[in-house]
N, C-alpha and C. Protein backbone atom coordinates (compact mmCIF):
# COMPACT_ATOMS: atom_id res chain seq x y z
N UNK A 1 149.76 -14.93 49.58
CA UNK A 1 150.89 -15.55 48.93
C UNK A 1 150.64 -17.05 48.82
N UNK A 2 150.86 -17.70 47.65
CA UNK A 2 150.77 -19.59 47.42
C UNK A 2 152.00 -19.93 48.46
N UNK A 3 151.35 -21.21 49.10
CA UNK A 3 151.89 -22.09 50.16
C UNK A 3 153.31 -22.45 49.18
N UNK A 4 153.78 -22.29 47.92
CA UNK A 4 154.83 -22.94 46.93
C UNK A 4 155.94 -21.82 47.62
N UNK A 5 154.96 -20.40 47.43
CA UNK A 5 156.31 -19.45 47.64
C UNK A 5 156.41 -19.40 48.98
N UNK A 6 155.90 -19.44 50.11
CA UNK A 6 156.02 -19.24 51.72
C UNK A 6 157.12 -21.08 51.91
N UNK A 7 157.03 -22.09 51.22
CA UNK A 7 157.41 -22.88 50.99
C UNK A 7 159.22 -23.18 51.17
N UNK A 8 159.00 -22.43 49.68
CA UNK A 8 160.66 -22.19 48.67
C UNK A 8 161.31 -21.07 49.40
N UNK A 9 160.55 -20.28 49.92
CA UNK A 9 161.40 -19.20 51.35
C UNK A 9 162.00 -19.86 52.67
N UNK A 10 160.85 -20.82 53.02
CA UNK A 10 161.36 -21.11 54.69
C UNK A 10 161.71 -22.22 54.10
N UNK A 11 161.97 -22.74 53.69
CA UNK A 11 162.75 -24.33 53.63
C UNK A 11 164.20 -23.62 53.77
N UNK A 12 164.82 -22.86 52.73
CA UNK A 12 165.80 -22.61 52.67
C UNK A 12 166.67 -21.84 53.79
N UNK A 13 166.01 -21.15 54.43
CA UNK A 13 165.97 -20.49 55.96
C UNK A 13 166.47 -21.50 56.99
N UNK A 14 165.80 -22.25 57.08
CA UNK A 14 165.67 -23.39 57.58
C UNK A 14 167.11 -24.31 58.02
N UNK A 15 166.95 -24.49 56.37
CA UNK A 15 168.16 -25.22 56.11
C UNK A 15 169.84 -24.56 56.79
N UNK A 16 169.65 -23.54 56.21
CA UNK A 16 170.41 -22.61 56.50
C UNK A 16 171.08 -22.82 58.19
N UNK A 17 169.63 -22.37 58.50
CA UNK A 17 169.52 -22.51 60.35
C UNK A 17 170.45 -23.72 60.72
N UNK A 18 169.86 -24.60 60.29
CA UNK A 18 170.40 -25.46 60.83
C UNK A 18 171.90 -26.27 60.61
N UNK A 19 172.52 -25.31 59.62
CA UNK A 19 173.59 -25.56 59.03
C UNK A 19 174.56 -25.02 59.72
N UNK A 20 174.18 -23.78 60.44
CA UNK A 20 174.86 -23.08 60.91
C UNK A 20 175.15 -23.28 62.88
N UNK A 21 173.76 -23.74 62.84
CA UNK A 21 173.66 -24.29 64.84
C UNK A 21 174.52 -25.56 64.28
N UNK A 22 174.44 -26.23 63.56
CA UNK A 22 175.42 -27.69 63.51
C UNK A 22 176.53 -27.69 63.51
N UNK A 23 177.02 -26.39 62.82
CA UNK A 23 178.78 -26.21 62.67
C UNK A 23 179.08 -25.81 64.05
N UNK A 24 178.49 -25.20 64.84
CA UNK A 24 178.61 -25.09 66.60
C UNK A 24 178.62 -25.82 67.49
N UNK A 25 177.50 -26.57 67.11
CA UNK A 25 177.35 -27.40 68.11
C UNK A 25 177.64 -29.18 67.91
N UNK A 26 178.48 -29.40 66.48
CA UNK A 26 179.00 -30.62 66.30
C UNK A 26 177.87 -31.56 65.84
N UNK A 27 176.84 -31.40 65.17
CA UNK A 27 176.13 -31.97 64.69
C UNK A 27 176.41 -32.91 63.39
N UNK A 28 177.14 -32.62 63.16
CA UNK A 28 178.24 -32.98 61.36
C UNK A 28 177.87 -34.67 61.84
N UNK A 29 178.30 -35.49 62.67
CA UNK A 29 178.04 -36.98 62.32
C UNK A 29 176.77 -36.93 62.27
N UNK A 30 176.00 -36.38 62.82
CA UNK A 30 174.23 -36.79 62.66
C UNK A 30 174.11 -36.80 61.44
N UNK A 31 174.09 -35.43 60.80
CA UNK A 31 173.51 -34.91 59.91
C UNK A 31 174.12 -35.98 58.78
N UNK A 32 175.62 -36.37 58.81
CA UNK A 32 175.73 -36.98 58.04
C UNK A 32 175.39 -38.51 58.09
N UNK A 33 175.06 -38.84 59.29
CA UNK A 33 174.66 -40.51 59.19
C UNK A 33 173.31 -40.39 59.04
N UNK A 34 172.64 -39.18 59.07
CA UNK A 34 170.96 -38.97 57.93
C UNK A 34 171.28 -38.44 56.90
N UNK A 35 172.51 -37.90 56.50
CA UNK A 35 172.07 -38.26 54.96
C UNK A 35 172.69 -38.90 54.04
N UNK A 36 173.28 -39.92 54.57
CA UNK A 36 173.83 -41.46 54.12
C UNK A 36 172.40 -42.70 54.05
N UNK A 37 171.73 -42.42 55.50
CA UNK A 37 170.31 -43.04 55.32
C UNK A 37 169.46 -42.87 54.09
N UNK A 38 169.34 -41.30 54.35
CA UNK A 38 168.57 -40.85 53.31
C UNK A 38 168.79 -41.22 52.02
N UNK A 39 170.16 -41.23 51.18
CA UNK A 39 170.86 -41.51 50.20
C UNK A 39 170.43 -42.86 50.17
N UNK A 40 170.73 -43.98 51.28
CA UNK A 40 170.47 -45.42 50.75
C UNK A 40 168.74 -45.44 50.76
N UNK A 41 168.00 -44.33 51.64
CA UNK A 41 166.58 -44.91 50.76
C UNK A 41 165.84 -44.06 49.25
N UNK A 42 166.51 -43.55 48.76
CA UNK A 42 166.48 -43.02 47.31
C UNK A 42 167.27 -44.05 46.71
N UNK A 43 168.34 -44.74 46.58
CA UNK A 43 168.80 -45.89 46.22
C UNK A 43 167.96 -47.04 45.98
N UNK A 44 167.32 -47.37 47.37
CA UNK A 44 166.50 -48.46 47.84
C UNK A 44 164.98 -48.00 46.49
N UNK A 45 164.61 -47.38 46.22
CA UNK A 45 163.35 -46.34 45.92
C UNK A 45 163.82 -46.73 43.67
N UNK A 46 164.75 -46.09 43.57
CA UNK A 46 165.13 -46.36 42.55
C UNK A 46 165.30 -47.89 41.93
N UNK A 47 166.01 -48.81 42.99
CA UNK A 47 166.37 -50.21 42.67
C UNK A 47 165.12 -50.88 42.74
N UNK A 48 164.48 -50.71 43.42
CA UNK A 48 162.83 -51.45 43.47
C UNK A 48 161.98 -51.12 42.46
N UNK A 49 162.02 -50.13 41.57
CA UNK A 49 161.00 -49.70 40.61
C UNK A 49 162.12 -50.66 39.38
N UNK A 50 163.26 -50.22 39.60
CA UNK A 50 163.89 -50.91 38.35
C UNK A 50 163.75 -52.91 38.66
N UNK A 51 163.73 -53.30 39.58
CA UNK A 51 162.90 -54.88 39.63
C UNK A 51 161.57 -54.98 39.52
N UNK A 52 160.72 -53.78 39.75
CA UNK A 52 159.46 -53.93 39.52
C UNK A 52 159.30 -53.88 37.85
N UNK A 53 160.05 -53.20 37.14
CA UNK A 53 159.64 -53.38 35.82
C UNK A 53 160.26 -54.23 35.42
N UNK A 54 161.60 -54.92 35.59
CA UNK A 54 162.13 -56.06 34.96
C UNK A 54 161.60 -57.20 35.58
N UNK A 55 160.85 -57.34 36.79
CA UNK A 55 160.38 -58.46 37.01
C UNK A 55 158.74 -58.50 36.47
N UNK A 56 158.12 -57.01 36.46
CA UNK A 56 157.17 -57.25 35.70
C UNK A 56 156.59 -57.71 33.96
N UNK A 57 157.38 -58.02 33.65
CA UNK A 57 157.69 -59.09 32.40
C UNK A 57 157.19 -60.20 32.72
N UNK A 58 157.65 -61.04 33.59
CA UNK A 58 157.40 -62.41 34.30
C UNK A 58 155.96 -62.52 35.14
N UNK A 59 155.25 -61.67 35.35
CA UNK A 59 153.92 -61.81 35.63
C UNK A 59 154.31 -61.57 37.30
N UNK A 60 154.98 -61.35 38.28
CA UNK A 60 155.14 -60.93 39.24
C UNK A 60 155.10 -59.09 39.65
N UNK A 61 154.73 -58.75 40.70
CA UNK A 61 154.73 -57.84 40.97
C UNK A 61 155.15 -57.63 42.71
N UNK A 62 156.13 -56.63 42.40
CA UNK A 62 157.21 -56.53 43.40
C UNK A 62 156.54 -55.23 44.00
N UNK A 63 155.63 -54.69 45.28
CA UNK A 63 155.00 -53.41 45.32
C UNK A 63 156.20 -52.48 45.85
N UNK A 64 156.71 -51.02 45.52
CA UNK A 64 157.12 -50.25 46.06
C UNK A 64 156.51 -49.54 46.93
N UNK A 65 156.83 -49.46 48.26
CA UNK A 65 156.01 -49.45 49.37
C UNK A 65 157.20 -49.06 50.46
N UNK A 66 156.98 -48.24 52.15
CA UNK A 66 157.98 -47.91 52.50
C UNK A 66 158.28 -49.40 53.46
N UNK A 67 157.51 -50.41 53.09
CA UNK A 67 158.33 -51.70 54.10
C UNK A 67 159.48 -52.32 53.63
N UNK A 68 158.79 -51.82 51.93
CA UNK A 68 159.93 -52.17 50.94
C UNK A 68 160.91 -51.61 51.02
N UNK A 69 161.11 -50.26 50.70
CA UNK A 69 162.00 -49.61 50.83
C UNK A 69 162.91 -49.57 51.96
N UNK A 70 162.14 -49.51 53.57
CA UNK A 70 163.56 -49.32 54.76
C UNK A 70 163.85 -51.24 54.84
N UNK A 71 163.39 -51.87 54.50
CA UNK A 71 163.84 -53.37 54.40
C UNK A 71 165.19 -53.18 53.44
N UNK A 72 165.00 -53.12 52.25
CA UNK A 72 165.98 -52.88 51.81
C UNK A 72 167.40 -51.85 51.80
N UNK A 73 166.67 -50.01 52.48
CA UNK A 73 168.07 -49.63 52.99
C UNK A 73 168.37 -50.02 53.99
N UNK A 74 167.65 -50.88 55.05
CA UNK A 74 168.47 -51.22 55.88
C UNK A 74 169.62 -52.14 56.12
N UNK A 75 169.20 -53.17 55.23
CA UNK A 75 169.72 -54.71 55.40
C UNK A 75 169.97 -54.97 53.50
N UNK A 76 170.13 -53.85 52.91
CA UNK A 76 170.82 -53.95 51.79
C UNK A 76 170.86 -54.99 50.83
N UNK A 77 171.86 -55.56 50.70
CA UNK A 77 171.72 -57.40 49.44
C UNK A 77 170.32 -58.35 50.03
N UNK A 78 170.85 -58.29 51.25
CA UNK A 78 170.09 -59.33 52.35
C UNK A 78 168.35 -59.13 52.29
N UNK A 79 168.25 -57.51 52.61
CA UNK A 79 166.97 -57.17 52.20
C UNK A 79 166.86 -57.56 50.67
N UNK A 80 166.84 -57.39 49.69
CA UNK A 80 166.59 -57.28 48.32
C UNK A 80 166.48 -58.78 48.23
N UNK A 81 167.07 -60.07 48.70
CA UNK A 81 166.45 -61.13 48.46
C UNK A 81 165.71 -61.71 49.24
N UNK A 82 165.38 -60.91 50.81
CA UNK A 82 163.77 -61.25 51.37
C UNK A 82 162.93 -61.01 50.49
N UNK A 83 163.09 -60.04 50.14
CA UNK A 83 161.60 -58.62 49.72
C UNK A 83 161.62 -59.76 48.50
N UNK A 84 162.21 -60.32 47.40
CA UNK A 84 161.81 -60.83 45.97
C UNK A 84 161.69 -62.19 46.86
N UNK A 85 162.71 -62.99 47.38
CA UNK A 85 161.96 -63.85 47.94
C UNK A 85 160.37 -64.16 48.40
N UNK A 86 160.12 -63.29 49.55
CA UNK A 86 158.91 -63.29 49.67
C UNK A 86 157.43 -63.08 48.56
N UNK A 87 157.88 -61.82 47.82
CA UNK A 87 156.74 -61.80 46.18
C UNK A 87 157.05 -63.06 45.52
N UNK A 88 157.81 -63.70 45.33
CA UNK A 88 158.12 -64.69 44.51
C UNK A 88 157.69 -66.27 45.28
N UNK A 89 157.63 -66.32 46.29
CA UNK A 89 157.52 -67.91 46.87
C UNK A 89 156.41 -68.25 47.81
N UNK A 90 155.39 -66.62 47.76
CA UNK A 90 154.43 -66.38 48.50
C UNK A 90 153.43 -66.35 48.10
């Protein structure tokens, strides 16, 4: 069997599993303060490619990279004007 279909089977199993030990055992804030994280670094992931091409006009290059990325979901506005700060004055 391709590693795609043994894959697309146990992920969902998985998921499952663990959906179900969480409703028991009170896992609901974890799960949800990872996937609020998670959410701000697909955010973080998206907003950096969209400055990498509008700043790549201007002859700068902003790398998407994961220092980039948890800099910015972590520390949010604050991150986003280190990270261009630093490409820009460095």
């Amino acid at each position: 069997m391709p590693w795609t279909v043994i894959v697309s089977i146990c992920v969902p199993v998985v998921l499952l599993f663990l959906y179900i030990v969480g409703r028991h055992v009170k896992w609901g804030k974890l799960f949800e303060r990872l996937s609020i994280f998670w959410f701000r670094i697909a955010c973080a992931f998206l907003l950096l490619f969209i400055i990498h091409l509008v700043v790549g006009y201007n002859g700068y290059n902003i790398p998407i990279n994961m220092f980039s990325v948890l800099t910015i979901a972590v520390f949010g506005i604050p991150g986003i004007l280190g990270i261009t700060f630093l490409i820009v004055f460095l």
